[in-house]
N, C-alpha and C. Protein backbone atom coordinates (compact mmCIF):
# COMPACT_ATOMS: atom_id res chain seq x y z
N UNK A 1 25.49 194.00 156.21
CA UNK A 1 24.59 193.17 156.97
C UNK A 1 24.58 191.76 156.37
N UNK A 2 25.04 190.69 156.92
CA UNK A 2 24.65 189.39 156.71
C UNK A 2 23.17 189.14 156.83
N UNK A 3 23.00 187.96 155.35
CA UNK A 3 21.59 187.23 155.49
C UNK A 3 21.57 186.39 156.59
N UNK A 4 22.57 185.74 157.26
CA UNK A 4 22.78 184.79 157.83
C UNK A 4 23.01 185.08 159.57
N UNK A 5 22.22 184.84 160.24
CA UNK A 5 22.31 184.89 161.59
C UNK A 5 22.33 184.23 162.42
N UNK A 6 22.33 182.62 162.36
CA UNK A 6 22.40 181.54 163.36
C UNK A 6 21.07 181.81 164.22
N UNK A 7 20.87 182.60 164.30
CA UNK A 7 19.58 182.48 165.55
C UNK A 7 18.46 181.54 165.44
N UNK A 8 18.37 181.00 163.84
CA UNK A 8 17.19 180.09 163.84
C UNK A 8 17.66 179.04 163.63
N UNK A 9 18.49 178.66 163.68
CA UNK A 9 18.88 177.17 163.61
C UNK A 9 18.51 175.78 163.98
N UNK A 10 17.95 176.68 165.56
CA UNK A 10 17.16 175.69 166.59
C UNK A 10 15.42 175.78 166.26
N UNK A 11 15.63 176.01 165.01
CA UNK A 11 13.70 176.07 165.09
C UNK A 11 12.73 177.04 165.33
N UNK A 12 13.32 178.44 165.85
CA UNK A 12 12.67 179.44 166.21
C UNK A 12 13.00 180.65 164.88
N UNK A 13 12.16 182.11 165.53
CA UNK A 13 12.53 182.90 164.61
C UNK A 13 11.80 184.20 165.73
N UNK A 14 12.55 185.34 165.11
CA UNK A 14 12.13 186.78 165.99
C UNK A 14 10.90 187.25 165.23
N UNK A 15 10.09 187.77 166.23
CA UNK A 15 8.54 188.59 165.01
C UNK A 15 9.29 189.65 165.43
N UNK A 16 8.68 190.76 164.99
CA UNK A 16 8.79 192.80 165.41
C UNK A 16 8.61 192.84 166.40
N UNK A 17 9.77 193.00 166.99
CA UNK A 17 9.77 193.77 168.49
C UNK A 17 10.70 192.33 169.45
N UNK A 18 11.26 191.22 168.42
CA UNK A 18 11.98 190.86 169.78
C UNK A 18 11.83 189.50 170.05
N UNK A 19 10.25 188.97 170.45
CA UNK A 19 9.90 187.99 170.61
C UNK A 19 10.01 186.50 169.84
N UNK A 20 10.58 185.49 170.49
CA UNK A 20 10.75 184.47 168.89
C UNK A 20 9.74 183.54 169.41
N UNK A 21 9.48 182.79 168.40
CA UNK A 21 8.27 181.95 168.22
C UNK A 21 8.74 180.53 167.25
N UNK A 22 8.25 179.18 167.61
CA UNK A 22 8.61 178.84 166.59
C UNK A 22 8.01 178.89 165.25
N UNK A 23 9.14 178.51 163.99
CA UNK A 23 8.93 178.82 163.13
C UNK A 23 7.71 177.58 162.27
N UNK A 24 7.02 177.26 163.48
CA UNK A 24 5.68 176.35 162.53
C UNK A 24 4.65 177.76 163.42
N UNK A 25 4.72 178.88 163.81
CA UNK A 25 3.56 179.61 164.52
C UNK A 25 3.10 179.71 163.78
N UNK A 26 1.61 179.98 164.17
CA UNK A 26 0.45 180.65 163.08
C UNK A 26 0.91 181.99 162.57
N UNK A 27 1.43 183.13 163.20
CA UNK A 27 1.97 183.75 163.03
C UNK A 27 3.42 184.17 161.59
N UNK A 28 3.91 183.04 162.06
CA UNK A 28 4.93 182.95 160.68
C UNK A 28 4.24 182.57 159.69
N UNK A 29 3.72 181.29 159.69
CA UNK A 29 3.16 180.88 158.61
C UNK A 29 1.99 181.86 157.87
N UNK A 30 1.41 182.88 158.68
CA UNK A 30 0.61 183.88 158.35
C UNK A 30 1.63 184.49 157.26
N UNK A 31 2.44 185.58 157.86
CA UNK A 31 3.23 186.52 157.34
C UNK A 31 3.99 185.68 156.08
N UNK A 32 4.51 184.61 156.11
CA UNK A 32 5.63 183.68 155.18
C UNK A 32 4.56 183.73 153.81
N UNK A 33 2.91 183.35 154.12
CA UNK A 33 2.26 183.09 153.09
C UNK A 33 2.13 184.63 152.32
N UNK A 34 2.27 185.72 153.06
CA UNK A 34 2.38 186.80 152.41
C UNK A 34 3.48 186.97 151.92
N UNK A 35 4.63 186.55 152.09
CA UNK A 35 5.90 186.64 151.24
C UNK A 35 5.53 185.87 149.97
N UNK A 36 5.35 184.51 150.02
CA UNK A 36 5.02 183.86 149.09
C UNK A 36 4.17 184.32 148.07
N UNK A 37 2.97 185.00 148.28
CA UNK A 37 1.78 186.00 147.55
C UNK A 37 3.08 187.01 146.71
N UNK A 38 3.95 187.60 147.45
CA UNK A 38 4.38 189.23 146.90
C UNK A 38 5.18 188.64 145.45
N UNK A 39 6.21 187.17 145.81
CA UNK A 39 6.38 186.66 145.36
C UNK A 39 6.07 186.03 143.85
N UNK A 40 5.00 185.68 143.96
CA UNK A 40 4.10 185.55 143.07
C UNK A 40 3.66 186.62 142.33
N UNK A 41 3.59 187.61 142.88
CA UNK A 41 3.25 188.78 141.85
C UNK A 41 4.21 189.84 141.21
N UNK A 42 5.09 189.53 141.65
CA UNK A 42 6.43 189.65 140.92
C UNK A 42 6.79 188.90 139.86
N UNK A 43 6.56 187.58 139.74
CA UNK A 43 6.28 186.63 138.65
C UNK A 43 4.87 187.44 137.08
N UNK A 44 4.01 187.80 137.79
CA UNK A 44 2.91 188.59 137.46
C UNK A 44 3.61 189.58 136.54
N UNK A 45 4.33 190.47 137.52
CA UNK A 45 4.88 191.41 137.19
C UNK A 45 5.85 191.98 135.79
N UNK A 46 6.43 190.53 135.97
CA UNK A 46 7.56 190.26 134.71
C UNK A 46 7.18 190.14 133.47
N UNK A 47 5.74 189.76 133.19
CA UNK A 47 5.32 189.11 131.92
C UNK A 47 4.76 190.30 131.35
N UNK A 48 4.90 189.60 130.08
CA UNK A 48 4.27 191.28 128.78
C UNK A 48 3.39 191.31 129.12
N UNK A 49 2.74 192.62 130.05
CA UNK A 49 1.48 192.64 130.38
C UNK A 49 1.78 194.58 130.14
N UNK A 50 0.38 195.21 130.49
CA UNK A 50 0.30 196.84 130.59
C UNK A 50 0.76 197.14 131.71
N UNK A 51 1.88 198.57 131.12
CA UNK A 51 2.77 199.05 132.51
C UNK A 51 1.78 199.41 133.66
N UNK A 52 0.34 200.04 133.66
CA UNK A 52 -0.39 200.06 134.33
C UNK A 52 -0.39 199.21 135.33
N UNK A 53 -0.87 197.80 134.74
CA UNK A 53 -1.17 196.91 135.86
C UNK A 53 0.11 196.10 137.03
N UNK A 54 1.28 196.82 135.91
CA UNK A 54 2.79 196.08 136.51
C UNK A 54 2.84 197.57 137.55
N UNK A 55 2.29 198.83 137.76
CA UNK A 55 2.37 199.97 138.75
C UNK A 55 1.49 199.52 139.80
N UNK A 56 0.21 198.62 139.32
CA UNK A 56 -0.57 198.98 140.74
C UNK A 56 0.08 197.66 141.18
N UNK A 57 0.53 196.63 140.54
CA UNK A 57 1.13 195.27 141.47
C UNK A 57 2.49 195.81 142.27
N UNK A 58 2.57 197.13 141.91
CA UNK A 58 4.00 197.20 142.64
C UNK A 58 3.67 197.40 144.05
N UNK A 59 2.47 198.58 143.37
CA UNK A 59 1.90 199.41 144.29
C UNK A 59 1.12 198.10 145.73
N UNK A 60 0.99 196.87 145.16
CA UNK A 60 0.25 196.29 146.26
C UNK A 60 1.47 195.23 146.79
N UNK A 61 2.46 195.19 145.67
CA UNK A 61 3.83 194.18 146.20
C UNK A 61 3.94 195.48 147.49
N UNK A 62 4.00 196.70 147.65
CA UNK A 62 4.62 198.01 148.84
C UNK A 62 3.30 196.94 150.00
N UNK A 63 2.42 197.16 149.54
CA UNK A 63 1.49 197.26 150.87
C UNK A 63 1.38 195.72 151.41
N UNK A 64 1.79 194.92 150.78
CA UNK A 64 1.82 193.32 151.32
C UNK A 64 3.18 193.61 152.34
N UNK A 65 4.08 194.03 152.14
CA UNK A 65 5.36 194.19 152.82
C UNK A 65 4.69 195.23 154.02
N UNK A 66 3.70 195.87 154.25
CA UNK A 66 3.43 196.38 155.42
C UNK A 66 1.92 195.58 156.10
N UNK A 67 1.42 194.37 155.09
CA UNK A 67 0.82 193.87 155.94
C UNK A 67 1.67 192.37 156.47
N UNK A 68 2.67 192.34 155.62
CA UNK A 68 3.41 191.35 156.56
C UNK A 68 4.03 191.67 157.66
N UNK A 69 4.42 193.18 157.55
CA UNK A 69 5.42 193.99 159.26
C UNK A 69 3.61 193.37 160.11
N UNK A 70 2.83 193.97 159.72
CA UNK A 70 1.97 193.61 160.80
C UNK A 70 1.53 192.50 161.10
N UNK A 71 1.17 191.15 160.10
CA UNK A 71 1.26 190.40 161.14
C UNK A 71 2.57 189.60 161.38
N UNK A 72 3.46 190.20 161.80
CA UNK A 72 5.10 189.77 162.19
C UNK A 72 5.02 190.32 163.37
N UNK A 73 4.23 191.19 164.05
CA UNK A 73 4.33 191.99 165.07
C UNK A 73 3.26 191.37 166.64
N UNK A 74 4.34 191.11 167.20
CA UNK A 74 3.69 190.51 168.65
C UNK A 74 2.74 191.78 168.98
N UNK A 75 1.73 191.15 169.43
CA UNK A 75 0.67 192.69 169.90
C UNK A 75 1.29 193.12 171.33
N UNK A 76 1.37 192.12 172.16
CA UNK A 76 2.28 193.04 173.23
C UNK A 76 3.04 193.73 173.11
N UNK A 77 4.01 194.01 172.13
CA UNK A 77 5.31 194.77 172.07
C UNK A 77 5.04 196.00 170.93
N UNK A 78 3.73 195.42 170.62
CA UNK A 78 2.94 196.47 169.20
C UNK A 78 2.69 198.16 169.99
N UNK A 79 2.12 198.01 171.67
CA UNK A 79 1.87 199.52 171.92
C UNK A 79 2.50 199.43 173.22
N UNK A 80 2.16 200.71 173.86
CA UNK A 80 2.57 200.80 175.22
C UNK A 80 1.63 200.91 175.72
N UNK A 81 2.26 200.50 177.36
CA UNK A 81 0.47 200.74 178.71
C UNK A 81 -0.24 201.68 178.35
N UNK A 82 0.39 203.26 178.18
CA UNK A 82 -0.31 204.18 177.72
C UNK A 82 -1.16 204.10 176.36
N UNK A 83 -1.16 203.18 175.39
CA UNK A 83 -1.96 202.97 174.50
C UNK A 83 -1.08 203.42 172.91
N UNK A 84 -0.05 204.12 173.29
CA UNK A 84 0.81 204.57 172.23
C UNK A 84 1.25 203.69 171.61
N UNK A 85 1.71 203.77 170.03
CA UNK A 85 2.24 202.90 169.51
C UNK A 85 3.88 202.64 169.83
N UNK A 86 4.27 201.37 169.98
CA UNK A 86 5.48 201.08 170.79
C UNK A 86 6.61 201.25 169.20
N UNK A 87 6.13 200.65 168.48
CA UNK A 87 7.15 200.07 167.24
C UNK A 87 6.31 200.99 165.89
N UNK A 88 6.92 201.75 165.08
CA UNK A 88 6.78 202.50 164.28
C UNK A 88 6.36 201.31 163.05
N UNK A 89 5.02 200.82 163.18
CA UNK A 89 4.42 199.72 161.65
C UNK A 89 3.35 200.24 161.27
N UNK A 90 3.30 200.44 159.67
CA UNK A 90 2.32 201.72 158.92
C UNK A 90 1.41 200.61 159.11
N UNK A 91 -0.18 201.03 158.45
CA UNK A 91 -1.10 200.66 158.76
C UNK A 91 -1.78 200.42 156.68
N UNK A 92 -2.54 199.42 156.84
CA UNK A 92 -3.45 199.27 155.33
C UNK A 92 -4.81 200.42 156.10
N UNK A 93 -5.07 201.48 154.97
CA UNK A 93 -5.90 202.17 154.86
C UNK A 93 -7.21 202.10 154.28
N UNK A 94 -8.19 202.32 155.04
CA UNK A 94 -9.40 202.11 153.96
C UNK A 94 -9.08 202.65 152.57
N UNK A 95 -7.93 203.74 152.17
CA UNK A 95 -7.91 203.97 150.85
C UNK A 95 -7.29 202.99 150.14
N UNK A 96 -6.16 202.57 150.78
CA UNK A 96 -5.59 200.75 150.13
C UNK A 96 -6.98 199.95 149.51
N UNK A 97 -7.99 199.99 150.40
CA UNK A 97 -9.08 198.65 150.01
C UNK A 97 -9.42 199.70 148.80
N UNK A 98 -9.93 201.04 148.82
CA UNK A 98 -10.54 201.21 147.75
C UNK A 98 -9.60 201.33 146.28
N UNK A 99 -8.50 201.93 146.43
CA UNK A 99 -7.92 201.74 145.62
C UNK A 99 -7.84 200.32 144.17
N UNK A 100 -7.75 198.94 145.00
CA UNK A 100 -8.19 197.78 144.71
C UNK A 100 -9.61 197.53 144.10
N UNK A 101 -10.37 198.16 144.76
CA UNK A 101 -12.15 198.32 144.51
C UNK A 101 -11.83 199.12 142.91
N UNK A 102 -11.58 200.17 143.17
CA UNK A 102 -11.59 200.90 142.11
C UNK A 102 -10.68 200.72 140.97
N UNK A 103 -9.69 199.54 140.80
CA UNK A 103 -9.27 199.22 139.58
C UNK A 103 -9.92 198.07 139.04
N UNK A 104 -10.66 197.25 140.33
CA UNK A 104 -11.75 196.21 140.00
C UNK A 104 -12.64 196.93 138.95
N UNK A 105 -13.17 197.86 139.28
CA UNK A 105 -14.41 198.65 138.71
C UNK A 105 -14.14 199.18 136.88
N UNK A 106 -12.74 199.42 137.09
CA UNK A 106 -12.07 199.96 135.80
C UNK A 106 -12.66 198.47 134.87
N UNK A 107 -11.61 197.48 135.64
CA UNK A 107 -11.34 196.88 134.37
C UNK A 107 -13.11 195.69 134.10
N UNK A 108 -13.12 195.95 135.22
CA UNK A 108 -15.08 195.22 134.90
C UNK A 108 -15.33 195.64 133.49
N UNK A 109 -15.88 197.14 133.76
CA UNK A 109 -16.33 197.89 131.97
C UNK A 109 -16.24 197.44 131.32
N UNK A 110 -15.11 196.66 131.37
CA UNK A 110 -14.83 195.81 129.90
C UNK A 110 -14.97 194.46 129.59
N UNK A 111 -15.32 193.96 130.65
CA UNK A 111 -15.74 192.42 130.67
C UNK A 111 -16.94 192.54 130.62
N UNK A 112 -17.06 191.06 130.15
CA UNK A 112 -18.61 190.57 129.70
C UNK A 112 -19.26 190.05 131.46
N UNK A 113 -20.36 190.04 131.42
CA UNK A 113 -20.53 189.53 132.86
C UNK A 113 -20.58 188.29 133.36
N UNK A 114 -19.93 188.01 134.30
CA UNK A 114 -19.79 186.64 134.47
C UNK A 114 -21.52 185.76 134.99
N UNK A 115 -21.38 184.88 134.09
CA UNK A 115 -22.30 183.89 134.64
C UNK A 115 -22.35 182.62 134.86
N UNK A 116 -21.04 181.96 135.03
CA UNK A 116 -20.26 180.75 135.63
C UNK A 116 -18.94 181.30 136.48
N UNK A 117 -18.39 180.13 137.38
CA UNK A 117 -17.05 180.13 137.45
C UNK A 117 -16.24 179.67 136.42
N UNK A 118 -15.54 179.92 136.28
CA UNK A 118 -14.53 180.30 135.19
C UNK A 118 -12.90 179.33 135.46
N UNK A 119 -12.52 178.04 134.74
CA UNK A 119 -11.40 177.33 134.78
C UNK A 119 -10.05 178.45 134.93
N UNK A 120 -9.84 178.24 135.94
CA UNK A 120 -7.99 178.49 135.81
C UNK A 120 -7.31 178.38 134.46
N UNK A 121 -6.14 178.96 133.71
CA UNK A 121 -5.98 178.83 132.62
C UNK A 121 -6.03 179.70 131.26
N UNK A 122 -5.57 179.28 130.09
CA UNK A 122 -5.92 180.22 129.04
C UNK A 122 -4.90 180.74 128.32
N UNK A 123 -3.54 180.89 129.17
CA UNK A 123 -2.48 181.80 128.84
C UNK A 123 -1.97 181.62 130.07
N UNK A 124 -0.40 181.37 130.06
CA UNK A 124 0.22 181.14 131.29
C UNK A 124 0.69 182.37 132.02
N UNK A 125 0.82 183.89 131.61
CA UNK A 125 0.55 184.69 132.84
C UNK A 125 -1.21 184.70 133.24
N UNK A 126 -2.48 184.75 132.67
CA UNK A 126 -3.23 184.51 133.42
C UNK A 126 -3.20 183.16 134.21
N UNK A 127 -2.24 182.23 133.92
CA UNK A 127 -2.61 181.18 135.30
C UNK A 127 -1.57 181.60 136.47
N UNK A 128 -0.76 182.51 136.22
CA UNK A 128 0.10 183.05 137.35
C UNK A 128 -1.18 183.92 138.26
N UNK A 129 -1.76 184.32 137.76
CA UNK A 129 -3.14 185.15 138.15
C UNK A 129 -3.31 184.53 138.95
N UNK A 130 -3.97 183.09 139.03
CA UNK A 130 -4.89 182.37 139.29
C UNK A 130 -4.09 181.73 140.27
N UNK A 131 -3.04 181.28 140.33
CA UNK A 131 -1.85 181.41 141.43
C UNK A 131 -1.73 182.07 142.48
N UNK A 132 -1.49 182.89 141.95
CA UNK A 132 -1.36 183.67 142.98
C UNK A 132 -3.13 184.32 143.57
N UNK A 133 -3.98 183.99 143.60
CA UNK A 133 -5.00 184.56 143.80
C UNK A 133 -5.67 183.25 144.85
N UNK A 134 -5.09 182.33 144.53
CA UNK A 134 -5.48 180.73 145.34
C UNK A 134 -4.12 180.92 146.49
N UNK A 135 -2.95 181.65 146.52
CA UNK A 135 -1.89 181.85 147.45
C UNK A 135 -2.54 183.15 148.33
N UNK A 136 -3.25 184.02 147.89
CA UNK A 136 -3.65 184.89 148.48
C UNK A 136 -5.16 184.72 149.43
N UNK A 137 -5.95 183.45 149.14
CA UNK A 137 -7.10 183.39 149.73
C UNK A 137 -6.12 182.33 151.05
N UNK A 138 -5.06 181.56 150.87
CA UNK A 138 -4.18 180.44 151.53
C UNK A 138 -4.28 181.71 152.78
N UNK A 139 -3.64 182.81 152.41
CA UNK A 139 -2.89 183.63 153.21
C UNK A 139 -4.21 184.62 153.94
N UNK A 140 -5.38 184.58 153.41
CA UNK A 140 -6.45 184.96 154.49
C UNK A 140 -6.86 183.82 155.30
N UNK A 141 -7.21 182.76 154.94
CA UNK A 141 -7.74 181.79 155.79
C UNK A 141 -6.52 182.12 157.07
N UNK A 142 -5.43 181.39 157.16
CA UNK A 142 -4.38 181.81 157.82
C UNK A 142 -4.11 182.98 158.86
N UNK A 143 -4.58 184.35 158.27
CA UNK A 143 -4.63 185.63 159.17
C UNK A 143 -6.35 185.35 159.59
N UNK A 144 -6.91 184.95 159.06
CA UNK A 144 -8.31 184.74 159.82
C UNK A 144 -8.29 184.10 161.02
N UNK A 145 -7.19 183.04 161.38
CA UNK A 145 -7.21 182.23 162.46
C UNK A 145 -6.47 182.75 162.99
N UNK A 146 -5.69 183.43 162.99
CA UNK A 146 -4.55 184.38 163.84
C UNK A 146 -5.23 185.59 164.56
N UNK A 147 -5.59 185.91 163.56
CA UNK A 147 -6.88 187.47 164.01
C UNK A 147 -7.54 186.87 165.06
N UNK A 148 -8.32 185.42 165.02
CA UNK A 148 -9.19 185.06 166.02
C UNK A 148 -8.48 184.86 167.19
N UNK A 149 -6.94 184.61 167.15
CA UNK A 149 -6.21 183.88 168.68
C UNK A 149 -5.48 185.34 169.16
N UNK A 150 -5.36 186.51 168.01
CA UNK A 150 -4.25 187.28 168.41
C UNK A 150 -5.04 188.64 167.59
N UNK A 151 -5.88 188.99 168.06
CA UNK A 151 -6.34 190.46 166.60
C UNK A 151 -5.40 191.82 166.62
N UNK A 152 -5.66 192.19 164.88
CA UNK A 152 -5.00 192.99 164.82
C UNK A 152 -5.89 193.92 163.75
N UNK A 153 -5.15 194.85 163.47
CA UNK A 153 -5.73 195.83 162.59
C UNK A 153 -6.79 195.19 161.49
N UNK A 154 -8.41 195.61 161.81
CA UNK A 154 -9.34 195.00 160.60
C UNK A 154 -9.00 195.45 159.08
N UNK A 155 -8.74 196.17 158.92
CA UNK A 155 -8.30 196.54 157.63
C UNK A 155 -7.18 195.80 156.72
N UNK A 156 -6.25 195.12 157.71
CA UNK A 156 -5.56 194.19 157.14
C UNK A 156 -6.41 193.31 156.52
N UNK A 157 -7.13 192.74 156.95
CA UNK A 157 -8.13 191.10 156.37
C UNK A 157 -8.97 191.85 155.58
N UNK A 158 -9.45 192.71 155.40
CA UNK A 158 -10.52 193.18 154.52
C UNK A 158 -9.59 193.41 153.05
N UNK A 159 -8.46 194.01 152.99
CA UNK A 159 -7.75 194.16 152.18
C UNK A 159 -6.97 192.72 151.36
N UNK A 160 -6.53 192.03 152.55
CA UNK A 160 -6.05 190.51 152.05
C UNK A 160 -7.41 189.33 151.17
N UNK A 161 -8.71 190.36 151.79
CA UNK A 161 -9.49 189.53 150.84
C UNK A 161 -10.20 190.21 149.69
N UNK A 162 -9.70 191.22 150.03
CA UNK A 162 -10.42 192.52 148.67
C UNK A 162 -9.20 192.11 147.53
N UNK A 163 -8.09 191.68 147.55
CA UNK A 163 -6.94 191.07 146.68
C UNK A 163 -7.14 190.18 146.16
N UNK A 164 -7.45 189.16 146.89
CA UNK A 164 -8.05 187.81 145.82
C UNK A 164 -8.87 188.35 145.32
N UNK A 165 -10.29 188.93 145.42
CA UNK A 165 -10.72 189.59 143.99
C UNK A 165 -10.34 189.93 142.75
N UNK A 166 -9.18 191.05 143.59
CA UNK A 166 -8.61 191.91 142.09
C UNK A 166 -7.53 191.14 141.50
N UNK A 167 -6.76 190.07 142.04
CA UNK A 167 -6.50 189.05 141.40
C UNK A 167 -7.42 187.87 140.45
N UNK A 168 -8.49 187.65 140.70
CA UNK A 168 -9.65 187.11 139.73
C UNK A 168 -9.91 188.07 138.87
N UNK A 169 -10.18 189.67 138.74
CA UNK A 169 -10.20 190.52 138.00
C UNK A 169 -9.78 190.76 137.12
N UNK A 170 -7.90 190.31 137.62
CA UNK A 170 -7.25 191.02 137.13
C UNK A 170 -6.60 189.59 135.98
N UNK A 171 -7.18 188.46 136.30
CA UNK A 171 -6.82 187.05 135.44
C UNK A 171 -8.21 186.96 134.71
N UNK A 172 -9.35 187.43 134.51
CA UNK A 172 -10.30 187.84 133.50
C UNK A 172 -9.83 189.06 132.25
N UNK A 173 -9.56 190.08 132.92
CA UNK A 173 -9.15 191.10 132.03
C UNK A 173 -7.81 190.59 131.31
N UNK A 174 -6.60 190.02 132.19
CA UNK A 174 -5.46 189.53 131.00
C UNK A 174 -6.31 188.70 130.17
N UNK A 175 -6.87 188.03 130.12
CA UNK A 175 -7.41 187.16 129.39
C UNK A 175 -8.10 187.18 128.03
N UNK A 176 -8.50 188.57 128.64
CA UNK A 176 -9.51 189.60 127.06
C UNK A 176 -8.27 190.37 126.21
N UNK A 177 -7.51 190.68 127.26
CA UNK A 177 -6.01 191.45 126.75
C UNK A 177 -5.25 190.66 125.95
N UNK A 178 -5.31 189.12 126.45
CA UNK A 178 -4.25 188.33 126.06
C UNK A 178 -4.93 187.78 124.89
N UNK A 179 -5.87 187.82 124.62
CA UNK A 179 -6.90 187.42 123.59
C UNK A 179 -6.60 185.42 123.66
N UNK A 180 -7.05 185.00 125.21
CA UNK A 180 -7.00 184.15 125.53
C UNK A 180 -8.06 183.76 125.63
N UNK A 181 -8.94 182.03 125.40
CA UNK A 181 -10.29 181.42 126.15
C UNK A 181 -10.36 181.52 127.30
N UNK A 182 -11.48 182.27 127.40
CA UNK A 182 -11.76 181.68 128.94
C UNK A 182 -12.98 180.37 128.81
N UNK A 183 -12.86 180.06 130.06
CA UNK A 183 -13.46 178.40 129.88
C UNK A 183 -14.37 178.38 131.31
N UNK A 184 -15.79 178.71 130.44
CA UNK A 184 -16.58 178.34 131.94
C UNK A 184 -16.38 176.89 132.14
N UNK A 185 -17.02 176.88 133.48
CA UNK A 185 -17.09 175.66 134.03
C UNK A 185 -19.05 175.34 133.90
N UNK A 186 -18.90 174.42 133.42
CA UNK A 186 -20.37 174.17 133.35
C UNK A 186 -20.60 172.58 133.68
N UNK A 187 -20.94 172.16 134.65
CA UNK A 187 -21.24 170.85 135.79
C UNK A 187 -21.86 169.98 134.35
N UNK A 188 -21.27 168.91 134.52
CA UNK A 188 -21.92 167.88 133.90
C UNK A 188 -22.89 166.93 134.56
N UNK A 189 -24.13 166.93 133.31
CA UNK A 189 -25.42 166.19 134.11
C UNK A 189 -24.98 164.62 134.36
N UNK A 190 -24.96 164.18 134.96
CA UNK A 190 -25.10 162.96 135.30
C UNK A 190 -26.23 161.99 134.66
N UNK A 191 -25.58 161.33 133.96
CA UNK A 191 -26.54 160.03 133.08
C UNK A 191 -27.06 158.99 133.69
């Protein structure tokens, strides 16, 4: 199989099932920002961190690749008249969100509680964190406005924003791991 197909040459590109669009749609730019996110956490991934947390990033690099099939997927061509599904694209599960919830919860225990926002920074895989966690809120705003012109499965957006969490979570806890500062942010009074 060639990477290379000429078909976009002229500015367009195919979603699931056929349909091309150009390649400034809300649509692409939805799904592209989720490439960019998986991307990023593959970067995550690489650095001396606990095999643990390099399993569940794999585990959410799998499920970004099925929330990008979905929003890549024209909803017309998504079912049939009869209501059946037309194109075989898995679905994010309420157990996906909890899954996320529940490694949030793990690694809380061990943090102190937050009572500021907290500077980006500290150790340069926690600022890959923080990266990718500002690429991942990019990539809800984005399916938020798409959802509104074109909706699709709620569980997708609940999950794309239950991630930036466990990406903030998960750039607190490297941080205690990495035996890095963290650096509130505390507003300066004005003289």
């Amino acid at each position: 199989m060639k990477v290379y197909t000429k078909t976009g040459d002229k500015g367009t590109t195919a979603l699931f099932g056929g349909t091309r669009v150009p390649k400034y749609h809300i649509r692409i730019e939805s799904y592209g920002t989720i490439d960019e996110l998986n991307s990023h956490l593959g970067l995550i991934r690489d650095q001396d961190i606990d095999n643990h947390y390099k399993s569940v990033i794999m585990d959410i690099q799998d499920r970004l690749f099925t929330v990008g099939a979905i929003l890549a997927t024209d909803p017309e061509k998504a079912t049939l008249k009869s209501g059946k599904a037309r194109l075989n694209i898995p679905k994010i599960s309420s157990e996906d969100i909890e899954k996320l919830e529940k490694e949030m919860d793990l690694m809380e225990e061990s943090l102190p509680p937050m009572t500021h926002f907290v500077l980006p920074g500290g150790h340069q895989t926690v600022s890959f964190c923080h990266i990718a966690r500002t690429v991942c809120r990019r990539a809800e705003r984005l399916a938020v406005h798409l959802n509104e012109l074109e909706p699709f499965q709620p569980e997708t957006l609940t999950y794309i924003n239950r991630l930036s969490d466990y990406l903030f979570v998960l750039a607190r806890k490297l941080s205690k791991d990495l035996k890095a500062k963290e650096i509130k942010w505390i507003p300066k009074k004005e003289s």
